[in-house]
PDB file of N, CA and C in Angstrom:
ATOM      1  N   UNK A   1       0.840  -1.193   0.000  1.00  0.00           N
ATOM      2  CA  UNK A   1       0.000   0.000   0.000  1.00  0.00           C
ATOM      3  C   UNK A   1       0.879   1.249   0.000  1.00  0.00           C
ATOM      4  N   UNK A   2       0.774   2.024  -0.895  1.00  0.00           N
ATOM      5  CA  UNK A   2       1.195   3.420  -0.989  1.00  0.00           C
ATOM      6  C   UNK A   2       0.806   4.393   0.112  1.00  0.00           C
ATOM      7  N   UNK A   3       1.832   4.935   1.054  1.00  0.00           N
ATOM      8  CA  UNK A   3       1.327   5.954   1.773  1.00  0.00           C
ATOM      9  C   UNK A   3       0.852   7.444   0.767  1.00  0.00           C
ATOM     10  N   UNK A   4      -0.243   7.861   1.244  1.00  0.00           N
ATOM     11  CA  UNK A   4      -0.074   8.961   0.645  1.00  0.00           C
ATOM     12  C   UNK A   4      -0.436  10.202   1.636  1.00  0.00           C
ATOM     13  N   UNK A   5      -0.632  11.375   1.113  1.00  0.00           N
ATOM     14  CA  UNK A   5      -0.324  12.598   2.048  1.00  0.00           C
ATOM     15  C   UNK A   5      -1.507  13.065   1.185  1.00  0.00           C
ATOM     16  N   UNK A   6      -1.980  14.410   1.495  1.00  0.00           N
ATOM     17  CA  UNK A   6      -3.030  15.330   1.181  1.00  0.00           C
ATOM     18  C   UNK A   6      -2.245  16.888   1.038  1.00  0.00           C
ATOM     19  N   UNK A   7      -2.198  17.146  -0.010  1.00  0.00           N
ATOM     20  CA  UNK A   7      -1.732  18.739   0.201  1.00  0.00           C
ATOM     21  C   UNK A   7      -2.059  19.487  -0.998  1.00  0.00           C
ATOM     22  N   UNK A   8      -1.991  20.905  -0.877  1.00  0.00           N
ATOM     23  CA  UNK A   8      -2.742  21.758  -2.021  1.00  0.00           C
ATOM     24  C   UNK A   8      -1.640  21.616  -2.557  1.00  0.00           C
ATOM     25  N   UNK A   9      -2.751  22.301  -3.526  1.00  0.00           N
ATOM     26  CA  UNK A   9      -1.379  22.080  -4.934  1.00  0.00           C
ATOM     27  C   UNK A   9      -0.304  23.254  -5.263  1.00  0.00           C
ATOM     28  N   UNK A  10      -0.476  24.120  -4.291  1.00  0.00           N
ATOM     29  CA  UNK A  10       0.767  25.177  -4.353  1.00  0.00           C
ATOM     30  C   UNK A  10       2.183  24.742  -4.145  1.00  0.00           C
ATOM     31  N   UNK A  11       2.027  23.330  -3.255  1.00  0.00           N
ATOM     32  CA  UNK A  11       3.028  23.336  -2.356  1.00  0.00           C
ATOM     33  C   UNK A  11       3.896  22.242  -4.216  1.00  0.00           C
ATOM     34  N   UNK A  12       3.344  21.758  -4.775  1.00  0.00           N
ATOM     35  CA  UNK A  12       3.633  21.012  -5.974  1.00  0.00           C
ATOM     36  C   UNK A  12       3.846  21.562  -7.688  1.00  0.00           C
ATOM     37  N   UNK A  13       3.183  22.548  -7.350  1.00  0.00           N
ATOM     38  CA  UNK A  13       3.201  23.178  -8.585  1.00  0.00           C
ATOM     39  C   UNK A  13       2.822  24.740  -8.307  1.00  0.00           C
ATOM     40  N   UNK A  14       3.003  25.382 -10.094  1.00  0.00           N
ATOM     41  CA  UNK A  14       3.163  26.946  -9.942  1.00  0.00           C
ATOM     42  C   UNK A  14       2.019  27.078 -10.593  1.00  0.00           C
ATOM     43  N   UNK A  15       1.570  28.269 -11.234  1.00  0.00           N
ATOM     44  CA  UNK A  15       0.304  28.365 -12.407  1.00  0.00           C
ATOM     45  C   UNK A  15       0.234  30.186 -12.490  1.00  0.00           C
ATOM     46  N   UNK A  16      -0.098  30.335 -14.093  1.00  0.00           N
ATOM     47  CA  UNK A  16      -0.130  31.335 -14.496  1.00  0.00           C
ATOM     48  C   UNK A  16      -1.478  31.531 -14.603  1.00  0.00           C
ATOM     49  N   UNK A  17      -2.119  33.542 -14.679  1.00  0.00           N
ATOM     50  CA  UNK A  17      -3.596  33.334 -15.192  1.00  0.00           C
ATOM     51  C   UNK A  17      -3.775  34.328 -16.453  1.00  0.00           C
ATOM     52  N   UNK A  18      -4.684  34.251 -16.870  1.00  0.00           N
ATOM     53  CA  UNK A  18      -5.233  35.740 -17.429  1.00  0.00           C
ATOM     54  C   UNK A  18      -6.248  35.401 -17.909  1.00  0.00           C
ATOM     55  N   UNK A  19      -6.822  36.497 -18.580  1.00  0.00           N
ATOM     56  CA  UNK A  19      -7.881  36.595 -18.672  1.00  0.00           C
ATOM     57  C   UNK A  19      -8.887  37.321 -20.370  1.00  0.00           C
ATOM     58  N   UNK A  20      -9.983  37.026 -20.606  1.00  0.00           N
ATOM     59  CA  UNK A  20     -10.146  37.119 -21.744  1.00  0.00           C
ATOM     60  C   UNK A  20     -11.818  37.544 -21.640  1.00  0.00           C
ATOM     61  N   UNK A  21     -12.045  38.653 -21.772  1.00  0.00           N
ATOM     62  CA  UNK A  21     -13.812  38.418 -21.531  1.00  0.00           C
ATOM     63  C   UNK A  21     -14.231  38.099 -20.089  1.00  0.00           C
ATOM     64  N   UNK A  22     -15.123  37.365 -20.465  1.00  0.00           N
ATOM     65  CA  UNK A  22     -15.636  36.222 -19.185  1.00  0.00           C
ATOM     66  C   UNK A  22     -14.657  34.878 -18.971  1.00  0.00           C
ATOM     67  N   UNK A  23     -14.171  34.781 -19.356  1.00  0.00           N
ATOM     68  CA  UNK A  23     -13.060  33.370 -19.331  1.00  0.00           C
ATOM     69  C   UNK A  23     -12.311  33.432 -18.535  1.00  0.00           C
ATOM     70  N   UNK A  24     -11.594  32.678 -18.007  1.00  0.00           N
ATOM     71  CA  UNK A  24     -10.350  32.884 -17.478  1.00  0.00           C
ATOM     72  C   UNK A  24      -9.335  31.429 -18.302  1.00  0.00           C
ATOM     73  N   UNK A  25      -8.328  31.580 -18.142  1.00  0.00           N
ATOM     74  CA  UNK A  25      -6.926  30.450 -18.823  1.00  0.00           C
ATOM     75  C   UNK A  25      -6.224  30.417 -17.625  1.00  0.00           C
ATOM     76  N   UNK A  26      -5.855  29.342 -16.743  1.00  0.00           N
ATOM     77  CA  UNK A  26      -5.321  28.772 -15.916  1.00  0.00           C
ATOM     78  C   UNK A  26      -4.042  27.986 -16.309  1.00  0.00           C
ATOM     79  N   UNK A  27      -3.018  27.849 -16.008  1.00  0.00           N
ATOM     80  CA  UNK A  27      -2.046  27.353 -16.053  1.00  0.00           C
ATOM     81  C   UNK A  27      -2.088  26.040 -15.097  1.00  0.00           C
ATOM     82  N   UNK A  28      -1.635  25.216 -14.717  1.00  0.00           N
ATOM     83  CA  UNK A  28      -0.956  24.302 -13.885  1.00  0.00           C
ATOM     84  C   UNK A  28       0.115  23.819 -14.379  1.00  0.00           C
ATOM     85  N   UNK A  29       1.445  24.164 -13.306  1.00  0.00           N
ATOM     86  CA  UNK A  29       2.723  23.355 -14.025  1.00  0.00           C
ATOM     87  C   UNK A  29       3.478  22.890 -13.146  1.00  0.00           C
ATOM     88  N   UNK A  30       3.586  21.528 -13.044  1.00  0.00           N
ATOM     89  CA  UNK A  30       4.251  20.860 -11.371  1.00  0.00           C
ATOM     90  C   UNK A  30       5.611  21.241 -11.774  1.00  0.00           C
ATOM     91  N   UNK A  31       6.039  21.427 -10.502  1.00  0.00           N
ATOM     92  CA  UNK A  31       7.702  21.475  -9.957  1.00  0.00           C
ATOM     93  C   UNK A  31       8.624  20.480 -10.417  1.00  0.00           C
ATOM     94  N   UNK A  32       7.880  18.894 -10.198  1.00  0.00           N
ATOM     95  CA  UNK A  32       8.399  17.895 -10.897  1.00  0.00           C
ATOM     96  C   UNK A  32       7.854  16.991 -12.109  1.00  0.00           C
ATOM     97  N   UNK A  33       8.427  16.799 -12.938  1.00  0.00           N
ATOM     98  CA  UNK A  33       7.579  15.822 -13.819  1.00  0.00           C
ATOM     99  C   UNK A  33       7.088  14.992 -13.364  1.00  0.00           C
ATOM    100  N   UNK A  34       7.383  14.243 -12.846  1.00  0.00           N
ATOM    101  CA  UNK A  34       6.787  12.958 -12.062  1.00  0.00           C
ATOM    102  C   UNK A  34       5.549  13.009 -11.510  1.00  0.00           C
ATOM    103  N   UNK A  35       5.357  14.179 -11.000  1.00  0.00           N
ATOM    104  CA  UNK A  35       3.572  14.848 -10.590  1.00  0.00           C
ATOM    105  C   UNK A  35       2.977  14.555 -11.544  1.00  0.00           C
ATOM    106  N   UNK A  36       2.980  14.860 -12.886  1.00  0.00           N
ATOM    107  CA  UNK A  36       2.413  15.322 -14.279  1.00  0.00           C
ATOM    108  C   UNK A  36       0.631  14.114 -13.793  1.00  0.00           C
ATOM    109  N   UNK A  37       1.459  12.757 -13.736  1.00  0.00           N
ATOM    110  CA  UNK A  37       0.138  11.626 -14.121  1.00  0.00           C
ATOM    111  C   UNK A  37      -0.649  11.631 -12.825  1.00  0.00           C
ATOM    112  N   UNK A  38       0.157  12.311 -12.001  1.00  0.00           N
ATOM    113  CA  UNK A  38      -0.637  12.062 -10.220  1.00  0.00           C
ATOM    114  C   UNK A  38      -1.879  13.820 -10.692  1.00  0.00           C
ATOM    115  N   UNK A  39      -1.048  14.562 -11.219  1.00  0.00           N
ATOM    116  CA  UNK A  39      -2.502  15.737 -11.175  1.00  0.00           C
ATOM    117  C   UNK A  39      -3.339  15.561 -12.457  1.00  0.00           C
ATOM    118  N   UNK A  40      -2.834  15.053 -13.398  1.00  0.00           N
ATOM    119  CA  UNK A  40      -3.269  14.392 -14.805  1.00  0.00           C
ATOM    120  C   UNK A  40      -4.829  13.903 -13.866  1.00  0.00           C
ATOM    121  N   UNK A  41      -4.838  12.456 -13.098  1.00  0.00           N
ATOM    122  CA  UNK A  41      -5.593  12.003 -12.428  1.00  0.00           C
ATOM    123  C   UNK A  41      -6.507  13.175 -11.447  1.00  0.00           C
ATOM    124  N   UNK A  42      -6.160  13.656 -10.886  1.00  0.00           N
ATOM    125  CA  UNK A  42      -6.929  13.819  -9.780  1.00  0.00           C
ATOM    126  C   UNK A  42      -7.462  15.389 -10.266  1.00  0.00           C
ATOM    127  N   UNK A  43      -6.992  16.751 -11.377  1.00  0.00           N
ATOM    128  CA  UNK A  43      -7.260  18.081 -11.251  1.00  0.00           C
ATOM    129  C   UNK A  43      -8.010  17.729 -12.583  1.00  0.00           C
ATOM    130  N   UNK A  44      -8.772  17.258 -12.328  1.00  0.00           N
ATOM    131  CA  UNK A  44     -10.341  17.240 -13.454  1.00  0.00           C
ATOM    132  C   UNK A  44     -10.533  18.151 -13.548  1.00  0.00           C
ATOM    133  N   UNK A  45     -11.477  18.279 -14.865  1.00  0.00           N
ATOM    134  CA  UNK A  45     -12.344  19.640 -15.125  1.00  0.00           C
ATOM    135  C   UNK A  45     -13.725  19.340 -14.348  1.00  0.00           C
ATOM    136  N   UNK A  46     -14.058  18.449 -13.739  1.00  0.00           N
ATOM    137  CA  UNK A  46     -14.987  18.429 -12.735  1.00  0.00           C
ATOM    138  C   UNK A  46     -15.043  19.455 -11.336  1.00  0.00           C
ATOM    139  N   UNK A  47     -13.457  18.518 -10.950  1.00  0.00           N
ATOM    140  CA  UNK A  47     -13.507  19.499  -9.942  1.00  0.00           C
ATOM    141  C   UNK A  47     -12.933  20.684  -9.842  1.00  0.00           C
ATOM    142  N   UNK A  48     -12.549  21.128 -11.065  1.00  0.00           N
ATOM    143  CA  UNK A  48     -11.896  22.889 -11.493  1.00  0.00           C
ATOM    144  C   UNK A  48     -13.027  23.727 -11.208  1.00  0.00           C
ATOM    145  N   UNK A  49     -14.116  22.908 -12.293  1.00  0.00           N
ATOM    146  CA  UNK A  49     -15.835  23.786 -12.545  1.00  0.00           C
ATOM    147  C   UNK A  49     -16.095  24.014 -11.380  1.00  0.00           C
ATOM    148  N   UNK A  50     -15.936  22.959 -10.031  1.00  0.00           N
ATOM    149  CA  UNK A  50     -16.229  22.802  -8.731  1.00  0.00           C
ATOM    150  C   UNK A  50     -16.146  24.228  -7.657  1.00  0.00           C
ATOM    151  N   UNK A  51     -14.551  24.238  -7.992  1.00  0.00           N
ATOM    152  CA  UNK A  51     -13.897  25.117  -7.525  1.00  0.00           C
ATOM    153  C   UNK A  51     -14.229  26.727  -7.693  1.00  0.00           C
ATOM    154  N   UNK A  52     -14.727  26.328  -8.888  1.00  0.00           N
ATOM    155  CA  UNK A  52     -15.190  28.288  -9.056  1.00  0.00           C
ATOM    156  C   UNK A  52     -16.637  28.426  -9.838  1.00  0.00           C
ATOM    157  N   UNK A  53     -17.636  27.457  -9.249  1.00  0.00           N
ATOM    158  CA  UNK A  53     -19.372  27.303  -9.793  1.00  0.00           C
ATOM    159  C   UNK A  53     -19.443  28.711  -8.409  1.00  0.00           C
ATOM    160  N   UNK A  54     -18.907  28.544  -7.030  1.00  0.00           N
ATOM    161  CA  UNK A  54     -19.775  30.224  -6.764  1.00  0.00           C
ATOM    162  C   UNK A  54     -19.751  31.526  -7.258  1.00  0.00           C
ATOM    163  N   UNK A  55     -18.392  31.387  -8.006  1.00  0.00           N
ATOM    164  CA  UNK A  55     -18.077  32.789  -8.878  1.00  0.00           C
ATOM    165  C   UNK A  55     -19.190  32.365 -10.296  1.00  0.00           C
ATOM    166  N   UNK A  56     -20.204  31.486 -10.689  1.00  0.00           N
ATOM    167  CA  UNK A  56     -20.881  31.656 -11.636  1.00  0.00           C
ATOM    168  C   UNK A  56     -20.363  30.569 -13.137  1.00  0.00           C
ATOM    169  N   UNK A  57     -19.242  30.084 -12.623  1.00  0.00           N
ATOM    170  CA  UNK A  57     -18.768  29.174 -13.859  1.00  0.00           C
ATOM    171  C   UNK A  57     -19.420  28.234 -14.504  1.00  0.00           C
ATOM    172  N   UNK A  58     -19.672  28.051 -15.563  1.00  0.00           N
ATOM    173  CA  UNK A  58     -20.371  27.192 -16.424  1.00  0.00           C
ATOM    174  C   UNK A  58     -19.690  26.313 -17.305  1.00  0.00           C
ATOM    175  N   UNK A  59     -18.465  26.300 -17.409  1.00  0.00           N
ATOM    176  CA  UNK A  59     -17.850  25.333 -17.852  1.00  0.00           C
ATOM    177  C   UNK A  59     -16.133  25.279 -17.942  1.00  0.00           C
ATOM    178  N   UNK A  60     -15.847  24.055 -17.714  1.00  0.00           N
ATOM    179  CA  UNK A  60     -14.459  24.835 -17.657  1.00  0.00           C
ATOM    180  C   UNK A  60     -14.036  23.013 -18.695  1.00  0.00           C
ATOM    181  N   UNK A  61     -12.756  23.138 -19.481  1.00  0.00           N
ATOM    182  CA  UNK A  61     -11.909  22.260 -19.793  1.00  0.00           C
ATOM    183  C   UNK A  61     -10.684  22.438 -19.820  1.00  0.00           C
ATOM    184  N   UNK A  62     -10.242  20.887 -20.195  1.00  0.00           N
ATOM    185  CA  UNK A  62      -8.639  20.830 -19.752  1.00  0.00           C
ATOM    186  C   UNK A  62      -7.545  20.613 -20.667  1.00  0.00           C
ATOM    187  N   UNK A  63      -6.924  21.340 -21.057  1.00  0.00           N
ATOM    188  CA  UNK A  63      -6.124  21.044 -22.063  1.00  0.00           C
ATOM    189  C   UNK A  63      -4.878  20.224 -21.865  1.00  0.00           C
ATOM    190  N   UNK A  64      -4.418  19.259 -21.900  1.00  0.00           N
ATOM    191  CA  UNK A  64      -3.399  18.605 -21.695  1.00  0.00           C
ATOM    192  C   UNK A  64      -2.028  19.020 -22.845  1.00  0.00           C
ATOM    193  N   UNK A  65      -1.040  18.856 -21.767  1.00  0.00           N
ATOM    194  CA  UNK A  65       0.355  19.343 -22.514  1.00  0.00           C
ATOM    195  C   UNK A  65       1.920  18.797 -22.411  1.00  0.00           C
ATOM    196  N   UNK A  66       1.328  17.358 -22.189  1.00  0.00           N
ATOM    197  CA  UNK A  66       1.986  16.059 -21.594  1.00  0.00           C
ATOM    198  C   UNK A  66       4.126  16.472 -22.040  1.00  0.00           C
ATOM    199  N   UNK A  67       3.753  17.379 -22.929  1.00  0.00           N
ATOM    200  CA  UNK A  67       5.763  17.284 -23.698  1.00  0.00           C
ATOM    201  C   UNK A  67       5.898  18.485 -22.475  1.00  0.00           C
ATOM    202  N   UNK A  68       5.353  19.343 -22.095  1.00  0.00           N
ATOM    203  CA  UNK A  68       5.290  20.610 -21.135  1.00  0.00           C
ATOM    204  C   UNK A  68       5.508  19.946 -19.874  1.00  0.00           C
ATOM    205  N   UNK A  69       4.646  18.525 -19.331  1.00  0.00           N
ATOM    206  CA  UNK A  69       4.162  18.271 -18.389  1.00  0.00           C
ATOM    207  C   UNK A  69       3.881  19.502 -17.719  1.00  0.00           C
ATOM    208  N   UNK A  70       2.317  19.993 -18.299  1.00  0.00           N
ATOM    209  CA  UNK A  70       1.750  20.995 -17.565  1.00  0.00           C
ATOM    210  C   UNK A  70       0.092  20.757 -18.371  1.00  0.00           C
ATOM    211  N   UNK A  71      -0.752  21.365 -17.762  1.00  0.00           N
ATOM    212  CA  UNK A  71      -2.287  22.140 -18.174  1.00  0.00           C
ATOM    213  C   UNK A  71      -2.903  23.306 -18.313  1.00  0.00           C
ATOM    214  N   UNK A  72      -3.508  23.337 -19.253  1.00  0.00           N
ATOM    215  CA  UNK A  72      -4.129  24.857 -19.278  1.00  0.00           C
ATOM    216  C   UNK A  72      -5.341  24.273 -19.024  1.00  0.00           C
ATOM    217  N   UNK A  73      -6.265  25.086 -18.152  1.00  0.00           N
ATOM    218  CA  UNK A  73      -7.913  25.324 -17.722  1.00  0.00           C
ATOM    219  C   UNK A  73      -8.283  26.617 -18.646  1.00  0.00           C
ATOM    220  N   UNK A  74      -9.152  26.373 -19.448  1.00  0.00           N
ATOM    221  CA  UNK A  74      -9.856  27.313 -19.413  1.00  0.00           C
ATOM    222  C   UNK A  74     -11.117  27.150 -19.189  1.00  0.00           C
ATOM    223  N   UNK A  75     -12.003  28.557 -18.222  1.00  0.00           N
ATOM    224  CA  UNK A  75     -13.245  28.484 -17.350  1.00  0.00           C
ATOM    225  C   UNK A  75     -14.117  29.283 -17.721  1.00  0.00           C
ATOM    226  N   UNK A  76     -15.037  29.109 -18.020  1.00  0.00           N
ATOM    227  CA  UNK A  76     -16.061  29.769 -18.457  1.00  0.00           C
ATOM    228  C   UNK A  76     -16.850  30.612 -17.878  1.00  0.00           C
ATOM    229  N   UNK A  77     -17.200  31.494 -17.579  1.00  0.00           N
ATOM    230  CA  UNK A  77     -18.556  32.835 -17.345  1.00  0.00           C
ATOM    231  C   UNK A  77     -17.796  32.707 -15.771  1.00  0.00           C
ATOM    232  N   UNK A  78     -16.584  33.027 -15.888  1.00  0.00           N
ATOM    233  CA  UNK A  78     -16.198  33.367 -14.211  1.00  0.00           C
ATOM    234  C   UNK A  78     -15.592  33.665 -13.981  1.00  0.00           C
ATOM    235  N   UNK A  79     -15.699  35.618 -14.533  1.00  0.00           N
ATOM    236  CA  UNK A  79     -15.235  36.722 -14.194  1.00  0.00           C
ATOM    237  C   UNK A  79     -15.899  37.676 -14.217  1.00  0.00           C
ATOM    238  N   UNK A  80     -17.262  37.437 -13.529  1.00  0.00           N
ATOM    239  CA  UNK A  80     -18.339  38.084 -13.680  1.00  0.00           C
ATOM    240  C   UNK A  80     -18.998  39.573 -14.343  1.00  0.00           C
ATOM    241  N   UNK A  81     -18.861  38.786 -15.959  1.00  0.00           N
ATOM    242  CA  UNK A  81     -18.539  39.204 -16.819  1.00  0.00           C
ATOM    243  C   UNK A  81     -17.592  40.004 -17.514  1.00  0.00           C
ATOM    244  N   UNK A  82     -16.202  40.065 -16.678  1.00  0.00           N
ATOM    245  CA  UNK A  82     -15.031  40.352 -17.492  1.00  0.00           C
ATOM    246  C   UNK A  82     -14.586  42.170 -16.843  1.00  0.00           C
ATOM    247  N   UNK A  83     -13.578  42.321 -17.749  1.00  0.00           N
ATOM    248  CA  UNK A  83     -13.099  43.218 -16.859  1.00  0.00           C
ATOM    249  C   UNK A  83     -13.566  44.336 -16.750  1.00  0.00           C
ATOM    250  N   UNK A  84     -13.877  44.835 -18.148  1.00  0.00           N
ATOM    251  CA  UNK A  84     -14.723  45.559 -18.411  1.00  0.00           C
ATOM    252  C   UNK A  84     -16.695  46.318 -17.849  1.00  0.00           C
ATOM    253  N   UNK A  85     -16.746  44.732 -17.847  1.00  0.00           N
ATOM    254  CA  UNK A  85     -17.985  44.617 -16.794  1.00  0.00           C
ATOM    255  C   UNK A  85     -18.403  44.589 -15.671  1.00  0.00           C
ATOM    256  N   UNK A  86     -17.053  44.283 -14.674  1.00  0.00           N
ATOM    257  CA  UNK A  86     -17.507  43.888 -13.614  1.00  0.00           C
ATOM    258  C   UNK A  86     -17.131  45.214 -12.702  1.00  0.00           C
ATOM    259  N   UNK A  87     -17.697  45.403 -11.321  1.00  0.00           N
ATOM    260  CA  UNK A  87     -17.552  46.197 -10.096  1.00  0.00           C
ATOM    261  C   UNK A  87     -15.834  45.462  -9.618  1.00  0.00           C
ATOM    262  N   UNK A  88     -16.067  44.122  -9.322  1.00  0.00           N
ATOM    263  CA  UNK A  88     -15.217  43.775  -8.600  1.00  0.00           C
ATOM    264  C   UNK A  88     -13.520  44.107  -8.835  1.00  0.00           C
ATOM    265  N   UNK A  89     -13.093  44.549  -8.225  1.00  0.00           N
ATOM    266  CA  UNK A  89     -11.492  44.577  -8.526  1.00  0.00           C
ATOM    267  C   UNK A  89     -10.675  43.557  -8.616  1.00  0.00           C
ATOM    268  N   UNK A  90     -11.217  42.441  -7.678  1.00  0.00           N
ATOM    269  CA  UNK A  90      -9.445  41.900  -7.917  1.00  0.00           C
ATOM    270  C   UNK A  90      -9.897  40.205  -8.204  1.00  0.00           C
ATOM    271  N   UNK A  91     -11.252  40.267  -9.296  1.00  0.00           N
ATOM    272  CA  UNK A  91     -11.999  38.886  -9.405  1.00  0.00           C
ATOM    273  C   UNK A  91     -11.653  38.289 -10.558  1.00  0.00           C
ATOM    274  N   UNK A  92     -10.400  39.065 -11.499  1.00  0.00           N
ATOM    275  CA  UNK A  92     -10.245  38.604 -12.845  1.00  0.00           C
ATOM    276  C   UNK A  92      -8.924  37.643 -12.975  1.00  0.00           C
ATOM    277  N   UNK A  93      -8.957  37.094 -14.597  1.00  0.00           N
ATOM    278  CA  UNK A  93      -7.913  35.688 -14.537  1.00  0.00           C
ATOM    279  C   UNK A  93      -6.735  35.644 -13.425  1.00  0.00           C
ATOM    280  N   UNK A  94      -5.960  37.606 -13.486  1.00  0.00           N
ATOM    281  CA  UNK A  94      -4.955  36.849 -13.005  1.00  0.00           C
ATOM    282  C   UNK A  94      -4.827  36.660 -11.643  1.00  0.00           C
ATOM    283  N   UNK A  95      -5.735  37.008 -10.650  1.00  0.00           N
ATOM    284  CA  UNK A  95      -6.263  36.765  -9.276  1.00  0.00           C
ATOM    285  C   UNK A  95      -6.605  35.038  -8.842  1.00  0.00           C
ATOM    286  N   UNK A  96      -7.056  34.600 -10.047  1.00  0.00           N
ATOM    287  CA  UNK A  96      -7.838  33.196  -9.565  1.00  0.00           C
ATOM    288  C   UNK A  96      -6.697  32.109  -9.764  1.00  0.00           C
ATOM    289  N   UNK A  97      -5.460  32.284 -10.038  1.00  0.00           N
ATOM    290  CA  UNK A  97      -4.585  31.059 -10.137  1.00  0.00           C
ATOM    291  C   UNK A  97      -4.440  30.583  -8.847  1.00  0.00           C
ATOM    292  N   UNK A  98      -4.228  31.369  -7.998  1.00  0.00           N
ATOM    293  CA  UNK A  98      -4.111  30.659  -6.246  1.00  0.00           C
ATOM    294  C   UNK A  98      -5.202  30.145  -5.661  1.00  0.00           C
ATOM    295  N   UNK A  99      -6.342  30.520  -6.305  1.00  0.00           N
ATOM    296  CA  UNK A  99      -7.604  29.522  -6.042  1.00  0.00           C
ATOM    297  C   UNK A  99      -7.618  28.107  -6.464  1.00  0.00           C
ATOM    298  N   UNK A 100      -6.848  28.011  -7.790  1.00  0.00           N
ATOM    299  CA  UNK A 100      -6.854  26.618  -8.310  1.00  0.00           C
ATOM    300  C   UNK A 100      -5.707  25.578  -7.699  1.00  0.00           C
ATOM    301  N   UNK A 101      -4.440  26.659  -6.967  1.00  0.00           N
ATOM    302  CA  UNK A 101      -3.438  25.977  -5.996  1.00  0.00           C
ATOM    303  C   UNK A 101      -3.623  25.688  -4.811  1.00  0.00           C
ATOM    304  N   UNK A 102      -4.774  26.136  -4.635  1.00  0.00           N
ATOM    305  CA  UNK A 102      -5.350  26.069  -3.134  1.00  0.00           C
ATOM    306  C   UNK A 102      -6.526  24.598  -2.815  1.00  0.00           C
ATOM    307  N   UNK A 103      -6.539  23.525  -4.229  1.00  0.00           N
ATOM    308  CA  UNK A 103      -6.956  22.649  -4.383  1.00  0.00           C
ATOM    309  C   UNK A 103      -6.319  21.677  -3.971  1.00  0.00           C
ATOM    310  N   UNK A 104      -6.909  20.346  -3.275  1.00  0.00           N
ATOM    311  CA  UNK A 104      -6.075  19.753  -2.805  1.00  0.00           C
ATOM    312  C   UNK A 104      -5.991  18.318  -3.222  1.00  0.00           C
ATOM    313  N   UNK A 105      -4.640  17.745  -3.164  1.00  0.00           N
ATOM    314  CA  UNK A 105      -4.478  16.221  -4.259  1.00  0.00           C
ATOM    315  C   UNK A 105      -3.609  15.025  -3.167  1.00  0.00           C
ATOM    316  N   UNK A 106      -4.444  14.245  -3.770  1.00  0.00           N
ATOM    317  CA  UNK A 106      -3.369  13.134  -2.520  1.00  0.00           C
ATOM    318  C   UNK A 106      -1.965  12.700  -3.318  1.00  0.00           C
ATOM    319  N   UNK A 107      -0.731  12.651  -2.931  1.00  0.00           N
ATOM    320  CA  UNK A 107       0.224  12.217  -3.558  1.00  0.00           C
ATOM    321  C   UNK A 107       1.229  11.186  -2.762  1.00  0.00           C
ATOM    322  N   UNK A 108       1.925  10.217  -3.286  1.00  0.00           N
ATOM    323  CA  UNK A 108       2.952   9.686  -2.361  1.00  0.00           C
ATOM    324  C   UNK A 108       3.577  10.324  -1.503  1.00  0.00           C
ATOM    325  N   UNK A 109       3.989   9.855  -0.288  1.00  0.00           N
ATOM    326  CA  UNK A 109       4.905  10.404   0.540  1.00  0.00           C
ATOM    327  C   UNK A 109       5.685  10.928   0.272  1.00  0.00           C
ATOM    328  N   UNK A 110       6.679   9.627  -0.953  1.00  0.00           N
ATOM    329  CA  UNK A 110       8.025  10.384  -1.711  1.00  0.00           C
ATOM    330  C   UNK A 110       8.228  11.171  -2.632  1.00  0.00           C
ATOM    331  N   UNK A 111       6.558  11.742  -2.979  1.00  0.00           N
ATOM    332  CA  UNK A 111       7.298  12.828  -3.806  1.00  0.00           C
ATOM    333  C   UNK A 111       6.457  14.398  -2.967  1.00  0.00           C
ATOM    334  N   UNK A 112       6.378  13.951  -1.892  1.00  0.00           N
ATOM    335  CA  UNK A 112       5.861  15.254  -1.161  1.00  0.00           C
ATOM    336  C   UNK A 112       7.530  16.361  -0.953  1.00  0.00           C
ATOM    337  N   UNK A 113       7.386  17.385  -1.376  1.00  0.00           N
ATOM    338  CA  UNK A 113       8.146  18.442  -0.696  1.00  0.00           C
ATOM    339  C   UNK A 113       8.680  18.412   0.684  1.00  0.00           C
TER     340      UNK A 113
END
């Protein structure tokens, strides 16, 4: 049996944001390759959409970039309505990348930090 650990994903990887409209483009890019198939598995576009359905999101997918070992998210209608549109100050792409590091993944012991 594999021990494994629980930790967000900051502590494993970095991620870029920005922003486009209502969209946002998410980055995820682990520290080590070896992560790549452990967040491959577990940072669905299920639970991305999950992560930001109270900001209004309606869809989000995942682009895989396996030679990068990294992902792009892009999320749909959740920037309540964009920059242009919105009141909020600090609710656009490049604000929400630490929301998506702040997700949390079980990984082996040995490749915990």
């Amino acid at each position: 049996m594999t021990d494994l650990v629980e930790l967000p994903l900051y502590d494993l990887a970095h991620s870029r944001a920005g922003d486009k409209g209502n969209r946002a483009n998410l980055s995820l890019i682990p520290y080590r390759p070896e992560l790549y198939p452990i967040l491959a598995e577990q940072v669905t576009e299920a639970r991305v959409l999950a992560l930001f359905a109270h900001r209004g999101a309606t869809r989000c997918r995942r682009y895989d970039l396996p030679l990068l070992h990294a992902f792009n998210f892009v999320v749909d209608d959740v920037l309540e309505g964009g920059v242009n549109a919105s009141l909020n100050l600090d609710g656009h792409g490049k604000t929400q990348s630490f929301r998506l590091l702040a997700l949390t993944v079980q990984v082996p012991r040995h490749l915990a930090p």
